[in-house]
N, C-alpha and C. Protein backbone atom coordinates (compact mmCIF):
# COMPACT_ATOMS: atom_id res chain seq x y z
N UNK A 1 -18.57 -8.51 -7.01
CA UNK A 1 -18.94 -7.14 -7.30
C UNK A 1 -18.03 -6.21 -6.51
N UNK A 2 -17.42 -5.53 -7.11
CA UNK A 2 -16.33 -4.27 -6.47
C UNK A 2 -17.43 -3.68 -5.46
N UNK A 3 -16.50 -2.78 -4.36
CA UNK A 3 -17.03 -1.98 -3.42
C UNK A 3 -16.57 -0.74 -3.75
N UNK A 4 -17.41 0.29 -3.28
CA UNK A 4 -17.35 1.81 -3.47
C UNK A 4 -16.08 2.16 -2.03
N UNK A 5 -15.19 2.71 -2.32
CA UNK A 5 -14.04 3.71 -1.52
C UNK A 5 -14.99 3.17 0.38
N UNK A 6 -16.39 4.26 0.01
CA UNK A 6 -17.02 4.40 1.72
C UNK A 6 -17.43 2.70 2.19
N UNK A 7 -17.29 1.85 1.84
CA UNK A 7 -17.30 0.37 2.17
C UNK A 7 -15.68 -0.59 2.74
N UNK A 8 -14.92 0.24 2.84
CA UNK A 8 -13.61 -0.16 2.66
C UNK A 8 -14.30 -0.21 4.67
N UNK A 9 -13.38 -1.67 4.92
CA UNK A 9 -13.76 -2.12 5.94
C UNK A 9 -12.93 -1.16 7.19
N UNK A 10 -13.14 -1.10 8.55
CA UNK A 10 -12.61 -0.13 9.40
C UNK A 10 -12.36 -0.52 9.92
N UNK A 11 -10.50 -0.24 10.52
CA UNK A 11 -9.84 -0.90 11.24
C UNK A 11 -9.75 -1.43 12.32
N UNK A 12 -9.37 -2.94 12.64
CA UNK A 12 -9.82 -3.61 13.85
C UNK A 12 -9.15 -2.49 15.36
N UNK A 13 -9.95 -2.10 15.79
CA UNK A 13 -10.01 -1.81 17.69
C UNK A 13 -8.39 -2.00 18.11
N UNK A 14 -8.78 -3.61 17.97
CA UNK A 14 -7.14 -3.76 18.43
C UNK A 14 -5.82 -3.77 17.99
N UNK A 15 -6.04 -3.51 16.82
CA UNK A 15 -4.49 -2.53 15.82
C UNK A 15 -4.83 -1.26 15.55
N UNK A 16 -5.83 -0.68 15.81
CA UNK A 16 -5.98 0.61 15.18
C UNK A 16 -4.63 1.46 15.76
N UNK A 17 -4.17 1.36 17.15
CA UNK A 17 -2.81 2.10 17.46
C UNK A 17 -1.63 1.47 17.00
N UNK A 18 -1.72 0.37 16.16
CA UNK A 18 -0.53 -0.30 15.36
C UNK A 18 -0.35 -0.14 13.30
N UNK A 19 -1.01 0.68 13.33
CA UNK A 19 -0.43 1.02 12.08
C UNK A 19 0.56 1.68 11.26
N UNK A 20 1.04 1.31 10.73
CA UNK A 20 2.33 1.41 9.67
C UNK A 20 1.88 2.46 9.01
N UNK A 21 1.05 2.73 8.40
CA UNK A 21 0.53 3.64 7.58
C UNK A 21 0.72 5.29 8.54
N UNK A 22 0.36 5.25 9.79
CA UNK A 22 0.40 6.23 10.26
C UNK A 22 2.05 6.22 10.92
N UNK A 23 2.73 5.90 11.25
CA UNK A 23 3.77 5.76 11.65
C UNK A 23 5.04 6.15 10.77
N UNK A 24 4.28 6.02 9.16
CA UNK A 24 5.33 6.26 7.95
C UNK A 24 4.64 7.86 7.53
N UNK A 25 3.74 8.22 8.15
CA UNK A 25 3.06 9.31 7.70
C UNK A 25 2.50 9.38 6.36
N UNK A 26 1.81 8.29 6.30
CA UNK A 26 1.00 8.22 4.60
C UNK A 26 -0.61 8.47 4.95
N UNK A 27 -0.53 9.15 3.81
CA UNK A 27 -1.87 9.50 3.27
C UNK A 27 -2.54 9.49 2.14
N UNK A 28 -3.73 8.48 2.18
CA UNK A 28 -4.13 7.87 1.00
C UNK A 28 -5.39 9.35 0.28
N UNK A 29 -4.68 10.07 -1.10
CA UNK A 29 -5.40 11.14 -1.49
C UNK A 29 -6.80 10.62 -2.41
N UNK A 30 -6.66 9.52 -3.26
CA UNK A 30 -7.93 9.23 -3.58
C UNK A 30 -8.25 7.84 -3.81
N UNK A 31 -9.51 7.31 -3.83
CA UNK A 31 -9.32 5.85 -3.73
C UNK A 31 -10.57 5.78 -4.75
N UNK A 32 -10.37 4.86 -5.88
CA UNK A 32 -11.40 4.23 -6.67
C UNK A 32 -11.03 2.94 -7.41
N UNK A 33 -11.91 2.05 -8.66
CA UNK A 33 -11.71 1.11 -8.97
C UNK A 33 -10.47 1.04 -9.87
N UNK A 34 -10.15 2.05 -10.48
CA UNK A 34 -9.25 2.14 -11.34
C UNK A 34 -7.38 2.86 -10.99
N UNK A 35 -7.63 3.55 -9.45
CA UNK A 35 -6.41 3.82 -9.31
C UNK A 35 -6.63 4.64 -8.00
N UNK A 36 -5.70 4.12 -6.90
CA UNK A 36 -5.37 4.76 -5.66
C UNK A 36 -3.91 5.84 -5.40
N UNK A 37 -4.76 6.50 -4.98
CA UNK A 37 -3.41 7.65 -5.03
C UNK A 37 -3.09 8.05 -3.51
N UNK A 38 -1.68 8.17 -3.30
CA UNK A 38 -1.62 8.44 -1.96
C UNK A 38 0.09 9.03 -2.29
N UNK A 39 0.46 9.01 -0.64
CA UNK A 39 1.69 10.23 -0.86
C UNK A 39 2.28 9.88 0.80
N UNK A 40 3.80 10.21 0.75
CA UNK A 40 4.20 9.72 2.03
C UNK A 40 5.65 10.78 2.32
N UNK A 41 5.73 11.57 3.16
CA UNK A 41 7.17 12.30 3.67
C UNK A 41 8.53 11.68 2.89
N UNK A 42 8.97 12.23 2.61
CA UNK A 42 10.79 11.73 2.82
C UNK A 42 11.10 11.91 4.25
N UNK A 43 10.64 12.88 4.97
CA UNK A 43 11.37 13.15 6.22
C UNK A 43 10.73 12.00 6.83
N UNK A 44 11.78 11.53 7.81
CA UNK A 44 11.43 10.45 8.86
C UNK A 44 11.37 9.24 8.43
N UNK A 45 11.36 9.07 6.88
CA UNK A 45 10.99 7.65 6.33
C UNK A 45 12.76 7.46 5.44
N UNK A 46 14.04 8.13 6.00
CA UNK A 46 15.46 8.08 5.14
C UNK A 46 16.22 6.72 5.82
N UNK A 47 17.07 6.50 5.31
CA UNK A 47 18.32 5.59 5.09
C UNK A 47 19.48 6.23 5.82
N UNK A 48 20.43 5.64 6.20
CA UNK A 48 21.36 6.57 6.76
C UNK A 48 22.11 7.66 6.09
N UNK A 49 21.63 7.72 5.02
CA UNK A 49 22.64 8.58 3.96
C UNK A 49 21.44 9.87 3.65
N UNK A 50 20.60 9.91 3.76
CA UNK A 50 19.79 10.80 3.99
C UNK A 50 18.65 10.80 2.82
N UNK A 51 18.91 9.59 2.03
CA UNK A 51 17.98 9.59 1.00
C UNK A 51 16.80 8.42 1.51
N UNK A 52 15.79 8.79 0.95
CA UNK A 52 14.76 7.99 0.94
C UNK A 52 14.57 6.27 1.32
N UNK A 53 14.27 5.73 2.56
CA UNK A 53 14.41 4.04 2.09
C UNK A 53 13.77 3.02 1.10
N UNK A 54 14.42 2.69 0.93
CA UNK A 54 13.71 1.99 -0.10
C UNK A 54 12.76 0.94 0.18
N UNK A 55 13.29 0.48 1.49
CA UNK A 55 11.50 -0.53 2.31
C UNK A 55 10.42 0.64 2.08
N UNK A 56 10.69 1.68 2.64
CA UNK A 56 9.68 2.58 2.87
C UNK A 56 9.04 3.12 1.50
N UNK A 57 9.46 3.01 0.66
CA UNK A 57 8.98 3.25 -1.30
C UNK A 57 8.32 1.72 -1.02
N UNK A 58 8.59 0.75 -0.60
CA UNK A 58 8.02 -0.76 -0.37
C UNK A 58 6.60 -0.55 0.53
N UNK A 59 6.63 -0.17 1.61
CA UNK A 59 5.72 0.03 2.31
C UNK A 59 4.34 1.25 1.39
N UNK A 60 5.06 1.89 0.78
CA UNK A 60 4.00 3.02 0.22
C UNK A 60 3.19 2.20 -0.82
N UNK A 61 4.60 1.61 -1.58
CA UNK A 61 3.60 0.55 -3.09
C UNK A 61 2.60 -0.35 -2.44
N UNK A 62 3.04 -0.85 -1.56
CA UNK A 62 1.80 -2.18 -1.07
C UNK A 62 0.99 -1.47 -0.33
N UNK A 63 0.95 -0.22 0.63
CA UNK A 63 -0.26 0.17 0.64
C UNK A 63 -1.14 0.67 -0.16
N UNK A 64 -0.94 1.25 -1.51
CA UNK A 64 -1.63 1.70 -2.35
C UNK A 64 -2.52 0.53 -2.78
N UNK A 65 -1.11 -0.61 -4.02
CA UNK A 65 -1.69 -2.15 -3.72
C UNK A 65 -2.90 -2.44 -3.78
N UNK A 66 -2.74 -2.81 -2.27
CA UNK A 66 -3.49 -3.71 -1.24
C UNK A 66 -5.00 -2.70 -0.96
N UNK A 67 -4.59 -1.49 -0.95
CA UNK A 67 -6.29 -0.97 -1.07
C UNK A 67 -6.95 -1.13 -2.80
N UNK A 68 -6.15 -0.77 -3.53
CA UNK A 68 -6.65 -1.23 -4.60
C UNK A 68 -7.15 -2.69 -5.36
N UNK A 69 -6.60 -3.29 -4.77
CA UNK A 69 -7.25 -5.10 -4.56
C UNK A 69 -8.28 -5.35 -3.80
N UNK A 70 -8.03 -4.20 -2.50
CA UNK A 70 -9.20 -4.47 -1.51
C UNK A 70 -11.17 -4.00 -1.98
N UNK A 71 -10.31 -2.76 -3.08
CA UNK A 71 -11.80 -2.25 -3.94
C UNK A 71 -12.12 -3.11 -4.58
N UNK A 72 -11.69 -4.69 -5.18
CA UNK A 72 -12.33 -5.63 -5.92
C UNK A 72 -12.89 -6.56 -5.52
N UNK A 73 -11.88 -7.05 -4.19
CA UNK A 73 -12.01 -8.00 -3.61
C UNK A 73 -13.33 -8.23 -2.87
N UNK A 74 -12.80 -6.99 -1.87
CA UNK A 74 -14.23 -7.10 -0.68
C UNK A 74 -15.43 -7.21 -1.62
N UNK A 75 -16.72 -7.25 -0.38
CA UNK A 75 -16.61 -7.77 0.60
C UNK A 75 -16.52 -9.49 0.85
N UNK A 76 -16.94 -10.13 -0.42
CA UNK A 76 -16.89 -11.63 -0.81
C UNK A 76 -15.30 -12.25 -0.32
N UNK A 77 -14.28 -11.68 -0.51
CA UNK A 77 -12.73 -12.32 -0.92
C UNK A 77 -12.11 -11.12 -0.04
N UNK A 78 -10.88 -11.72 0.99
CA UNK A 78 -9.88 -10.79 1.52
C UNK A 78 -8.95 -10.46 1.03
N UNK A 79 -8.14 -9.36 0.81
CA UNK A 79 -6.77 -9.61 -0.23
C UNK A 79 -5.27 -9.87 0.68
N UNK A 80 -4.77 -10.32 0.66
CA UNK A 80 -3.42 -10.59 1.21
C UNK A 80 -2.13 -9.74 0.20
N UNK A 81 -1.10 -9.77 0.79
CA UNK A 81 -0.13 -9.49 -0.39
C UNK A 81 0.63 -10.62 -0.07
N UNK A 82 0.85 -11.07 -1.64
CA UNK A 82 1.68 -12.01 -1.67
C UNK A 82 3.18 -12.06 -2.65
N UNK A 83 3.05 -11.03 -3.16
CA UNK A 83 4.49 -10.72 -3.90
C UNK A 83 4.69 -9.61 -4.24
N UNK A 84 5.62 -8.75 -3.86
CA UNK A 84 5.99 -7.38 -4.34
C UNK A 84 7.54 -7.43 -4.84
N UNK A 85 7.41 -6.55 -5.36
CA UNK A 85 8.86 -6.10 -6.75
C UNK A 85 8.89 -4.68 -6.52
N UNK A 86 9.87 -4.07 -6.33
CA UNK A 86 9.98 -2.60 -6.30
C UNK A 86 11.83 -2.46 -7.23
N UNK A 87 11.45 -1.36 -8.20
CA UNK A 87 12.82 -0.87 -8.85
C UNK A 87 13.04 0.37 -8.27
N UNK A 88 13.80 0.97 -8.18
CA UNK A 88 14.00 2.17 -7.46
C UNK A 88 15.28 2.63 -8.58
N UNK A 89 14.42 3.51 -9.28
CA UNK A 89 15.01 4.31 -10.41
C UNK A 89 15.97 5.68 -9.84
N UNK A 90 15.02 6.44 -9.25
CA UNK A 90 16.28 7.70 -8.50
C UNK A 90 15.93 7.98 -6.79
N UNK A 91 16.69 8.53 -6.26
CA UNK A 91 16.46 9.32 -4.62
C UNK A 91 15.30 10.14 -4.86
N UNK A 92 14.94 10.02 -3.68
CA UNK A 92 14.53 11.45 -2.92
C UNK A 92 15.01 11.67 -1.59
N UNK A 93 15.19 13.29 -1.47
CA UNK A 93 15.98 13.42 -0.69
C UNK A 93 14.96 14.26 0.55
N UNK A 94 14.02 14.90 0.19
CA UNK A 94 12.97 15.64 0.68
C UNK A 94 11.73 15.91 0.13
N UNK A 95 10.61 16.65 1.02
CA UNK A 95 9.39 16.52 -0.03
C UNK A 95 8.84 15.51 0.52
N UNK A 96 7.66 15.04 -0.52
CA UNK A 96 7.09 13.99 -0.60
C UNK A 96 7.29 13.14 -1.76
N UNK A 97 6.72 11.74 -2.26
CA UNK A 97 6.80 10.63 -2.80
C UNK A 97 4.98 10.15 -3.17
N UNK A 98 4.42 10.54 -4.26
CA UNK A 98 3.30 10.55 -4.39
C UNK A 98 2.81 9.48 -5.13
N UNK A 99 2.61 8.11 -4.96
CA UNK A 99 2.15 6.63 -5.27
C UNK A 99 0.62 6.93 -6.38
N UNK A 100 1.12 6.64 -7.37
CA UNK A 100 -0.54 5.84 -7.91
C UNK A 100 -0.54 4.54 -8.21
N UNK A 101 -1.00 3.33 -7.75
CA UNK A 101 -1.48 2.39 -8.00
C UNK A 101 -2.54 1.94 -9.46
N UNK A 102 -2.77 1.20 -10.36
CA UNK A 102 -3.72 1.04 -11.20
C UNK A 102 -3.51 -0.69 -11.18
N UNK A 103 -4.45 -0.92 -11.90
CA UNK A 103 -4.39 -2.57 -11.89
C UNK A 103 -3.69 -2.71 -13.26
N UNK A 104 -3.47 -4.04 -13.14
CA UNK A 104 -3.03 -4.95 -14.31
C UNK A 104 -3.14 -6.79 -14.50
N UNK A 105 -4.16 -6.38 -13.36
CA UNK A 105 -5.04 -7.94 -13.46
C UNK A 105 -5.52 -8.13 -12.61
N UNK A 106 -7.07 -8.08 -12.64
CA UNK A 106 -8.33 -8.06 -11.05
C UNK A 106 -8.74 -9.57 -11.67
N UNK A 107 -8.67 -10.68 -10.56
CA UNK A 107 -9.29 -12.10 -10.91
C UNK A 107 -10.02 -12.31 -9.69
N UNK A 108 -10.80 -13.03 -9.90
CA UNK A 108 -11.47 -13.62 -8.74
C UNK A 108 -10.46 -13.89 -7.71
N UNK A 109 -9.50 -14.72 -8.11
CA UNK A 109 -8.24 -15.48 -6.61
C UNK A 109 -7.16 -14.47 -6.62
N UNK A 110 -6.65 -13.35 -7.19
CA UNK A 110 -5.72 -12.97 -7.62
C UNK A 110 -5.70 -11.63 -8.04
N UNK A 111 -4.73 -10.77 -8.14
CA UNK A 111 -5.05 -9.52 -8.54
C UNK A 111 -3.46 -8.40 -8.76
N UNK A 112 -2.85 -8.29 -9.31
CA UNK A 112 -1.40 -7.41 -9.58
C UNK A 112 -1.72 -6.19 -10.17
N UNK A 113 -1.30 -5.22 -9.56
CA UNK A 113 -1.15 -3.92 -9.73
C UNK A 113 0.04 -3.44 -9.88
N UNK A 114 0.01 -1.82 -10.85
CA UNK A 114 1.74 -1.59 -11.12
C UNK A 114 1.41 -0.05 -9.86
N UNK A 115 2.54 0.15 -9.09
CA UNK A 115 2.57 1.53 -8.74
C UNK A 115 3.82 2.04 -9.00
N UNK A 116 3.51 3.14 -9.21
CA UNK A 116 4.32 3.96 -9.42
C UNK A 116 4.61 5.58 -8.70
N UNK A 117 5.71 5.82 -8.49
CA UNK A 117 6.28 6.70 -7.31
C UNK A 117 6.78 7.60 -7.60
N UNK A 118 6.40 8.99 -7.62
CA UNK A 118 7.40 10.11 -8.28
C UNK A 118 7.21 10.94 -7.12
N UNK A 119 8.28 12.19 -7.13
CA UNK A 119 9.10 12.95 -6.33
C UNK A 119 8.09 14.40 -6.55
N UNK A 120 8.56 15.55 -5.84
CA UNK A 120 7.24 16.68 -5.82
C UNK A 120 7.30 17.04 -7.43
N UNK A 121 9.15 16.80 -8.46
CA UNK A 121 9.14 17.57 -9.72
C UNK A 121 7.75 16.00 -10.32
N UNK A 122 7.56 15.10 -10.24
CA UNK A 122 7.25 14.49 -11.00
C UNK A 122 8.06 13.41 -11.76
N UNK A 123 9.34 12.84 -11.24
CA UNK A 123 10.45 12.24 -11.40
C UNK A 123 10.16 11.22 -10.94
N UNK A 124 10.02 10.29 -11.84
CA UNK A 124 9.86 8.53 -11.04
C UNK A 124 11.08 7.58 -10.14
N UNK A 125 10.45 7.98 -9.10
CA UNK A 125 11.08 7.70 -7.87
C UNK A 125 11.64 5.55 -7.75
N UNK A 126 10.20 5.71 -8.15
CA UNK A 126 9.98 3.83 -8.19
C UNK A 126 9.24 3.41 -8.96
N UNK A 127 8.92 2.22 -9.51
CA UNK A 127 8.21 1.22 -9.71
C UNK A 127 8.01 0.03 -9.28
N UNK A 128 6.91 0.22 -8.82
CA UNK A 128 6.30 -1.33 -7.92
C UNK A 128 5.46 -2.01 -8.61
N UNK A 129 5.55 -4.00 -8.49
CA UNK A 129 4.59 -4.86 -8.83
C UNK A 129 3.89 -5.04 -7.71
N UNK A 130 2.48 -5.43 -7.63
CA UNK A 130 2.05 -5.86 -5.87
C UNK A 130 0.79 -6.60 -6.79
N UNK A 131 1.38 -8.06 -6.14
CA UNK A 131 0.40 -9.20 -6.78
C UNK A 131 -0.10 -9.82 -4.68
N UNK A 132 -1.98 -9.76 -5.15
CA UNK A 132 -2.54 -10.27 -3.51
C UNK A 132 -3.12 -11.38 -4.17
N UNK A 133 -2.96 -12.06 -3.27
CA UNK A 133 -3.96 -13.49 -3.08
C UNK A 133 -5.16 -12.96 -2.29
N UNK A 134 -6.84 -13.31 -3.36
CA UNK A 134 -7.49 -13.12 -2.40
C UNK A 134 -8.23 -14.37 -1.87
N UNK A 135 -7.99 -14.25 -0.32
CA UNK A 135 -8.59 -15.60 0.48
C UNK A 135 -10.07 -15.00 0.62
N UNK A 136 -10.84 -16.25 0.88
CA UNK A 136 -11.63 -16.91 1.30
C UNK A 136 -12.50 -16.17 2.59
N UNK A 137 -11.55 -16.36 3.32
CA UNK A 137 -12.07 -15.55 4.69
C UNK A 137 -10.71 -14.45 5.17
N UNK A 138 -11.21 -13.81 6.21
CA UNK A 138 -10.41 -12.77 6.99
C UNK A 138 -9.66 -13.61 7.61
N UNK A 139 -8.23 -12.80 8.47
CA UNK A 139 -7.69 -13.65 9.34
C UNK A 139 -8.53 -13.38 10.61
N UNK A 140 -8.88 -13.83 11.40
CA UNK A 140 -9.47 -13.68 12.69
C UNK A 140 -8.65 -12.53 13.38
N UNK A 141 -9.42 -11.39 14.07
CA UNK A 141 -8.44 -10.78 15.14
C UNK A 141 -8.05 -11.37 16.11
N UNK A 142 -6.74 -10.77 16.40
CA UNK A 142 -6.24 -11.70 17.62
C UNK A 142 -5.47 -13.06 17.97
N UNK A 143 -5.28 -13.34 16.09
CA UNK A 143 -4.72 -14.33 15.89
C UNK A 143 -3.04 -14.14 15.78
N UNK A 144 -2.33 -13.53 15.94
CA UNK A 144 -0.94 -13.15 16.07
C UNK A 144 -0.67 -12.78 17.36
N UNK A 145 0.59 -13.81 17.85
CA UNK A 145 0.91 -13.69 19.17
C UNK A 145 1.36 -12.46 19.35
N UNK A 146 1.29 -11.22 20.35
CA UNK A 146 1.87 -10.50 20.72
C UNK A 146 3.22 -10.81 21.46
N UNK A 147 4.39 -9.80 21.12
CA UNK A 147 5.25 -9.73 21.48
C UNK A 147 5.74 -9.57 22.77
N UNK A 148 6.51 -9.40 23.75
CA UNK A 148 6.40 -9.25 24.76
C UNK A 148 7.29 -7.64 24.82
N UNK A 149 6.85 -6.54 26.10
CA UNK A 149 7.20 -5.21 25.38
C UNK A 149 9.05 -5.56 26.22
């Protein structure tokens, strides 16, 4: 049984100051069963040439993704990502990069979503595949060695 947006689980204590999401300056604008929308700077997230990176169009698709798997999954099944595809059709050079996610196959073990990425005119920036495996159980916190600083 899908979960409602306010069930989306809250981030473990001990990564909450390690997130990517805040670090790329994304912000997820709406979240439901059928499509997550969110949006992320050009500034701070460029390439040396001053256009947009393209990990970072990577990082935006799988977070959209991965919450949108996570609305099917939870709370029974965890979602992982296990394969992403990103095309990167044109730049952006400034502005923002505004992601919607929708599905294109919710399974019990499994789940691929298309996102898609356009610029402030509405110009498709990208297209992303983001296929999750959903496990069984969570990974345990605390299970990844820390680095040494």
């Amino acid at each position: 049984m899908p979960i409602t947006p306010d069930q989306l689980p809250e981030l473990s204590s001990e990564y909450a100051l390690e997130q990517l999401n805040d670090r790329m300056g994304i912000e997820i604008l709406a979240v439901g069963l059928d499509e997550v929308v969110g949006r992320m700077p050009v500034a701070g997230n460029r390439q040396p040439y001053g256009l947009l990176h393209g990990g970072a169009s990577g990082v935006l698709a799988e977070t959209l993704g991965s919450t949108l798997s996570a609305m099917h999954a939870l709370p029974e099944r965890f979602p992982v990502g296990l394969e992403l595809a990103c095309t990167h059709h044109r730049s952006a050079t400034s502005g923002w990069v505004t992601g919607t996610a929708r599905p294109v196959h919710i399974g019990r073990s499994t789940s691929t979503s298309e996102i898609v990425l356009v610029d402030d005119e509405g110009r498709r920036v990208c297209t992303a595949k983001l296929t999750c495996l959903h496990r069984d159980t969570r990974p345990p916190a605390g299970s990844a060695t820390p680095r040494p600083s």
